[in-house]
Protein backbone atom coordinates (compact mmCIF):
# COMPACT_ATOMS: atom_id res chain seq x y z
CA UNK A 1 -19.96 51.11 -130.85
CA UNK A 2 -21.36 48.11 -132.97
CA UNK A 3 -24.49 48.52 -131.32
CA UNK A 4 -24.71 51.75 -132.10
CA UNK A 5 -24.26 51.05 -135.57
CA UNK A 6 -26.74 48.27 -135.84
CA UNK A 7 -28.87 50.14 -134.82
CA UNK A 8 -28.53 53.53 -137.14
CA UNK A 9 -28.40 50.48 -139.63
CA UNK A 10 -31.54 48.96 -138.54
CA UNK A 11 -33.38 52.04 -139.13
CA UNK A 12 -32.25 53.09 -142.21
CA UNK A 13 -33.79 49.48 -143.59
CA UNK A 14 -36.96 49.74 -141.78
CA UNK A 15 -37.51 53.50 -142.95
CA UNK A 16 -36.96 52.38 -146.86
CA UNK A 17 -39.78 49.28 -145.95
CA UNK A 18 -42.15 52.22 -145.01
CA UNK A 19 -43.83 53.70 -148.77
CA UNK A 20 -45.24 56.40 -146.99
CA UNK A 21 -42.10 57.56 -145.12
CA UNK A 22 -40.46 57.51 -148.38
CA UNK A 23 -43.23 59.62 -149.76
CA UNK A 24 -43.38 61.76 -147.67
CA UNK A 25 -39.31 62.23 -146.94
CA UNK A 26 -38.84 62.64 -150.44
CA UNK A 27 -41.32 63.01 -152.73
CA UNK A 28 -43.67 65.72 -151.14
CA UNK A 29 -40.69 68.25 -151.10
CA UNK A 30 -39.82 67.73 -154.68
CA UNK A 31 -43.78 68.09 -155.18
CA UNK A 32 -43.77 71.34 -153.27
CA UNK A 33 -40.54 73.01 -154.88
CA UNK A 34 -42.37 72.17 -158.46
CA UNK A 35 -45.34 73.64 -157.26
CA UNK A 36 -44.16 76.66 -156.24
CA UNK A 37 -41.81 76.83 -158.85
CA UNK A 38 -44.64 76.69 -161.59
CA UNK A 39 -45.70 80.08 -159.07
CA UNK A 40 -42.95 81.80 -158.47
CA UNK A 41 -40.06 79.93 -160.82
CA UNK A 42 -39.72 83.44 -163.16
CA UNK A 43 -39.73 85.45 -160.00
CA UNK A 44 -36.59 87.05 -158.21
CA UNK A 45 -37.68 87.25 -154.75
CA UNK A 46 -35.49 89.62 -152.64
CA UNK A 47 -33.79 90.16 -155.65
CA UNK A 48 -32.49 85.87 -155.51
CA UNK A 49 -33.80 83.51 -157.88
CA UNK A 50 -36.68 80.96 -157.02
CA UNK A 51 -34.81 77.83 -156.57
CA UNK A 52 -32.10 79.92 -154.66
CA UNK A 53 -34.93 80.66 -152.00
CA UNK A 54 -36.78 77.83 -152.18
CA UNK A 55 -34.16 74.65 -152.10
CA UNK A 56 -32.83 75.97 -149.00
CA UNK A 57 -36.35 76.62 -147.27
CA UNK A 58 -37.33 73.23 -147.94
CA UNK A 59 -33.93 71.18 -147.02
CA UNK A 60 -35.01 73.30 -143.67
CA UNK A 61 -38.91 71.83 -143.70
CA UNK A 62 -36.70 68.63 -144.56
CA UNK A 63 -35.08 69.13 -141.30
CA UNK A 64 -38.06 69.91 -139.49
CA UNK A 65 -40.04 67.13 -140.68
CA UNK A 66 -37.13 64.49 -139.93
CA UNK A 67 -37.08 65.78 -136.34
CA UNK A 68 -40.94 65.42 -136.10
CA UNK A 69 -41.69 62.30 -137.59
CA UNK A 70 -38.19 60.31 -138.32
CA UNK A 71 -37.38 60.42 -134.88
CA UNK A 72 -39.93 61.93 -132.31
CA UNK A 73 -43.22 60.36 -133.46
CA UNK A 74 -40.90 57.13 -134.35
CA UNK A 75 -39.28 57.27 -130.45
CA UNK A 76 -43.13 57.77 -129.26
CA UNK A 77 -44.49 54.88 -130.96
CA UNK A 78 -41.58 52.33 -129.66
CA UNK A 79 -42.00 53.92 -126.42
CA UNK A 80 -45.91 52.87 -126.80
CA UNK A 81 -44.80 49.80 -128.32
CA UNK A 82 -42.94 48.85 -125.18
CA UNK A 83 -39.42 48.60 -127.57
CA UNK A 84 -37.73 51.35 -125.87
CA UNK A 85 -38.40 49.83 -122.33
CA UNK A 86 -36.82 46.66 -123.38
CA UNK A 87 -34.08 48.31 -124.59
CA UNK A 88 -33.62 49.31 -120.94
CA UNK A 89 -32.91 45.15 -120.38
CA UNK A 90 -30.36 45.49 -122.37
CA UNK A 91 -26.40 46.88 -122.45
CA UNK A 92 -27.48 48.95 -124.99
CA UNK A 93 -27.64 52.61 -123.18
CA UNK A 94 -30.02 55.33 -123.51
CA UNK A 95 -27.54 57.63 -125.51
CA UNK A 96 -26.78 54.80 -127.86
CA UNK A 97 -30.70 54.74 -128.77
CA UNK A 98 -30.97 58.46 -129.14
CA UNK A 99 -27.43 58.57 -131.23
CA UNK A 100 -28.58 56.03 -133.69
CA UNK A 101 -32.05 57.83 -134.65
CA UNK A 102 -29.96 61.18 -134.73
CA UNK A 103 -27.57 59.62 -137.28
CA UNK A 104 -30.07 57.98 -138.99
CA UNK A 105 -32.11 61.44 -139.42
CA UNK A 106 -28.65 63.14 -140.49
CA UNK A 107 -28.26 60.42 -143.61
CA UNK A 108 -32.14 60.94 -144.68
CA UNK A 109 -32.08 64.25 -144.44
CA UNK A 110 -28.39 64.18 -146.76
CA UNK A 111 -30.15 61.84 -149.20
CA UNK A 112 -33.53 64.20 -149.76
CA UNK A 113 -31.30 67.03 -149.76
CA UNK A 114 -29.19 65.55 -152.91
CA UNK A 115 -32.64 65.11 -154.11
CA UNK A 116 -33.74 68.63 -153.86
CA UNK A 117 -30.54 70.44 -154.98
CA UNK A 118 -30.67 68.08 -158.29
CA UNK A 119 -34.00 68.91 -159.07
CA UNK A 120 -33.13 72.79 -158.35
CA UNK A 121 -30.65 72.76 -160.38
CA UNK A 122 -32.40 70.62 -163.30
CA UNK A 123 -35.98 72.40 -163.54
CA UNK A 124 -34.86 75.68 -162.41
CA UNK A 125 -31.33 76.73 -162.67
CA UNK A 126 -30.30 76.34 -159.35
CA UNK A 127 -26.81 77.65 -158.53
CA UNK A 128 -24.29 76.04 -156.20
CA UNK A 129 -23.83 77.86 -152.53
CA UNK A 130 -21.28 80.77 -152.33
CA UNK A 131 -20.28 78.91 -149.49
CA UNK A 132 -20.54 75.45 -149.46
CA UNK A 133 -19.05 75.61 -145.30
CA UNK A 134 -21.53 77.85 -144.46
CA UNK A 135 -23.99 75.91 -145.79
CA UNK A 136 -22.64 72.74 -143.64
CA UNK A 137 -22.59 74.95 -140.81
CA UNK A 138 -26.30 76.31 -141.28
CA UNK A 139 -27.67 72.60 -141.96
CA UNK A 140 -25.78 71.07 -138.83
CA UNK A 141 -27.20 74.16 -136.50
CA UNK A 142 -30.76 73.02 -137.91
CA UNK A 143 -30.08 70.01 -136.77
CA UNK A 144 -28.95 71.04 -133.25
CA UNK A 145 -31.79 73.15 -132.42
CA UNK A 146 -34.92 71.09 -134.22
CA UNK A 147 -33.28 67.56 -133.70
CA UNK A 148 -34.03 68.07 -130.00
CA UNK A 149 -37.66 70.17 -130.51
CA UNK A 150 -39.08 67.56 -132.14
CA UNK A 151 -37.99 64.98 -129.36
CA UNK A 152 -38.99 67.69 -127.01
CA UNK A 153 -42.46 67.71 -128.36
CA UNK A 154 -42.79 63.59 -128.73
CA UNK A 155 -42.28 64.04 -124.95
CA UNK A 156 -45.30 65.67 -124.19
CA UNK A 157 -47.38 63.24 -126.26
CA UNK A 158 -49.43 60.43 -124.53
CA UNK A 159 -49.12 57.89 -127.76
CA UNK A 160 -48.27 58.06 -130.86
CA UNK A 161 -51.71 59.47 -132.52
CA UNK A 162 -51.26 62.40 -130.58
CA UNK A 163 -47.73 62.65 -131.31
CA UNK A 164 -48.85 62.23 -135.01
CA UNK A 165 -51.53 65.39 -134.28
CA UNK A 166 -49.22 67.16 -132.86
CA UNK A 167 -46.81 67.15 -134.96
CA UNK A 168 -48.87 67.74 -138.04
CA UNK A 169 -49.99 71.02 -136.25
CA UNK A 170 -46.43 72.37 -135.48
CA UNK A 171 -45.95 71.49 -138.69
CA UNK A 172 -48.32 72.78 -140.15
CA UNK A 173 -48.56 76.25 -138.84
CA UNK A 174 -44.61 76.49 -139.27
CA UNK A 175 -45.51 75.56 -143.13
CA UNK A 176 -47.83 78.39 -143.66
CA UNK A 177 -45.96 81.45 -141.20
CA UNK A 178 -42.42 81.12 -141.81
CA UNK A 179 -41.83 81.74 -145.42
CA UNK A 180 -41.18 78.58 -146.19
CA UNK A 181 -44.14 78.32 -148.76
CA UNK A 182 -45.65 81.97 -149.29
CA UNK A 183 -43.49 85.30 -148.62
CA UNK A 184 -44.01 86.43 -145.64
CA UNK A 185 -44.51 90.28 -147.42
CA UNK A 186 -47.64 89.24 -148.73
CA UNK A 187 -49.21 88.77 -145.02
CA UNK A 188 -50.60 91.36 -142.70
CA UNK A 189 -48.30 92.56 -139.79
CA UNK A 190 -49.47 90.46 -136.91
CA UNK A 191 -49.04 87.10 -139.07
CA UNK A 192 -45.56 88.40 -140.11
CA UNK A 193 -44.97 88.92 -136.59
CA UNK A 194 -45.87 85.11 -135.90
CA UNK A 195 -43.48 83.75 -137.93
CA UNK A 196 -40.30 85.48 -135.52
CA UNK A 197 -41.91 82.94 -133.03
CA UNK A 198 -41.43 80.16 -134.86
CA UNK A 199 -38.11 78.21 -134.60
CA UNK A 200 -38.25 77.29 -138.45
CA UNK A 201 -38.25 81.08 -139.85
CA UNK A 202 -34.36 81.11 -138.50
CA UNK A 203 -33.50 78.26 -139.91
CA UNK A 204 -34.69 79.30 -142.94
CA UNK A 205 -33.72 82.71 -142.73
CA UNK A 206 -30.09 80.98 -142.44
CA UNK A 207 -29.93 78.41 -144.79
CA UNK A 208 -31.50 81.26 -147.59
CA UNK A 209 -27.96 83.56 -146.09
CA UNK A 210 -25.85 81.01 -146.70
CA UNK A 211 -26.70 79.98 -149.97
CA UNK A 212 -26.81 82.92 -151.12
CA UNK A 213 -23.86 85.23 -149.27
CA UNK A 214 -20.45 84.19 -148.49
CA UNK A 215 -21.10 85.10 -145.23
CA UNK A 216 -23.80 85.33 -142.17
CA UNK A 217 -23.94 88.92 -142.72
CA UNK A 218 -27.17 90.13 -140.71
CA UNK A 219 -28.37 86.76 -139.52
CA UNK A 220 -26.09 86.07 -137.00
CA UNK A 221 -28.98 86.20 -134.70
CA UNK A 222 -30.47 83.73 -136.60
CA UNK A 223 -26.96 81.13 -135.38
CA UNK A 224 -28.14 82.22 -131.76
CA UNK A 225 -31.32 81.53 -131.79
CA UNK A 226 -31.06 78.12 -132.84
CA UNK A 227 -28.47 77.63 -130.39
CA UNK A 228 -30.71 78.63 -128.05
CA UNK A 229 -33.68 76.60 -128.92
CA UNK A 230 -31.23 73.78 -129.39
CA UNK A 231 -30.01 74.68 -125.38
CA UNK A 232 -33.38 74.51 -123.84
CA UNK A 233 -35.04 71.40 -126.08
CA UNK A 234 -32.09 69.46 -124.96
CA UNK A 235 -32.46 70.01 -121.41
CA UNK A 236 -36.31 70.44 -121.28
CA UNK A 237 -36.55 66.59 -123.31
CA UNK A 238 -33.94 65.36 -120.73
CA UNK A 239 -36.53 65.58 -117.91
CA UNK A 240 -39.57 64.92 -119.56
CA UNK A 241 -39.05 62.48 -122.45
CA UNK A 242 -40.16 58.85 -120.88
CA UNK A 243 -38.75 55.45 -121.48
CA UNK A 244 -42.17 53.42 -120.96
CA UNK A 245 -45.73 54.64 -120.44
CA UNK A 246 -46.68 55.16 -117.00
């Protein structure tokens, strides 16, 4: 257990050293949700307010990102590093590795989501959840099913640029198709068909419900999704993620 927590602790410190990761973690959402609110911040979309569609879309990119760069571009480069293969030396076990980014991701993404809601509610009137559980629930499912995608994908990479490159491309593409940033409405059919492909339109199809409702009214196939994708990332990583390079 004390390893474990040295090292969640160890890479909280060395992700506040980083500028960029800061950046990047924190400011670029608050960016983006004044951007769009300059766009859209007047606008009732789907008959909710701005910030109550777009603070939960982006604590979801928030997610997303975490699980992309936070921990599998950051397991890819010790991996390339040779950290993780020394770690093998070592009684600290494989689970103990994996817990301590996972826990680490869970506090960063709880700090930039603080951030978000306070700007919400500051520049654009953001009101407080219906359901402050559901909202729990929704953000914890997130992190079940893209916690695991994004290790899933770090597994296919060779190194850590192309971890980097692909992960800007899922990234990306999830950025422009899911309704995250534009509504999907004002895309043709086939691109609005895209986005039910990608695993980030349900989670921000259900973080948008439970802000919102007091329930999951209608996007209860949203929750299994996610527990799907969660399913198959975990088991699919599990055989392919690798300890050293070849």
């Amino acid at each position: 257990m004390r390893s474990f927590v040295n090292l969640a602790r160890s890479e909280v410190r060395l992700f506040f050293r980083e500028r960029q990761a800061v950046f990047w973690t924190f400011l670029y959402p608050m960016l983006m949700i004044w951007l769009f609110g300059v766009i859209f911040g007047k606008q009732k979309l789907g008959g909710v307010s701005y910030a109550g569609m777009y603070v939960p879309s982006w604590i979801g990119v928030s997610v997303l990102t975490i699980a992309l760069y936070t921990i599998g571009t950051t397991l890819t480069a010790y991996r390339e590093r040779g950290i993780l293969k020394r770690y093998q030396a070592t009684p600290v076990r494989p689970w103990t590795v994996l817990g301590a980014h996972v826990v680490y991701g869970v506090l960063v993404l709880v700090l930039t989501a603080a951030v978000m809601i306070a700007e919400g509610r500051l520049l654009f009137g953001l009101t407080m959840p219906k359901s402050v559980g559901g909202v729990l629930f929704a953000t914890l499912l997130s992190v079940f099913a893209l916690f695991p995608f994004g290790l899933l994908l770090a597994s296919l990479a060779k190194n850590v640029r192309s971890a980097a490159a692909l992960s800007a491309l899922v990234l990306n593409i999830m950025l422009l198709f899911s309704g995250a940033t534009f509504p999907l409405a004002i895309f043709p059919a086939f691109l609005r068909s895209l986005a039910h492909w990608l695993p980030l339109y349900y989670v921000i199809d259900l973080l948008r419900t439970a802000w919102n409702q007091k329930g999951f009214a209608g996007s209860w196939s949203d929750v299994w999704v996610l527990l799907a994708i969660g399913v198959v990332s975990i088991a699919l990583a599990s055989r392919t993620f690798r300890w050293q390079d070849a």
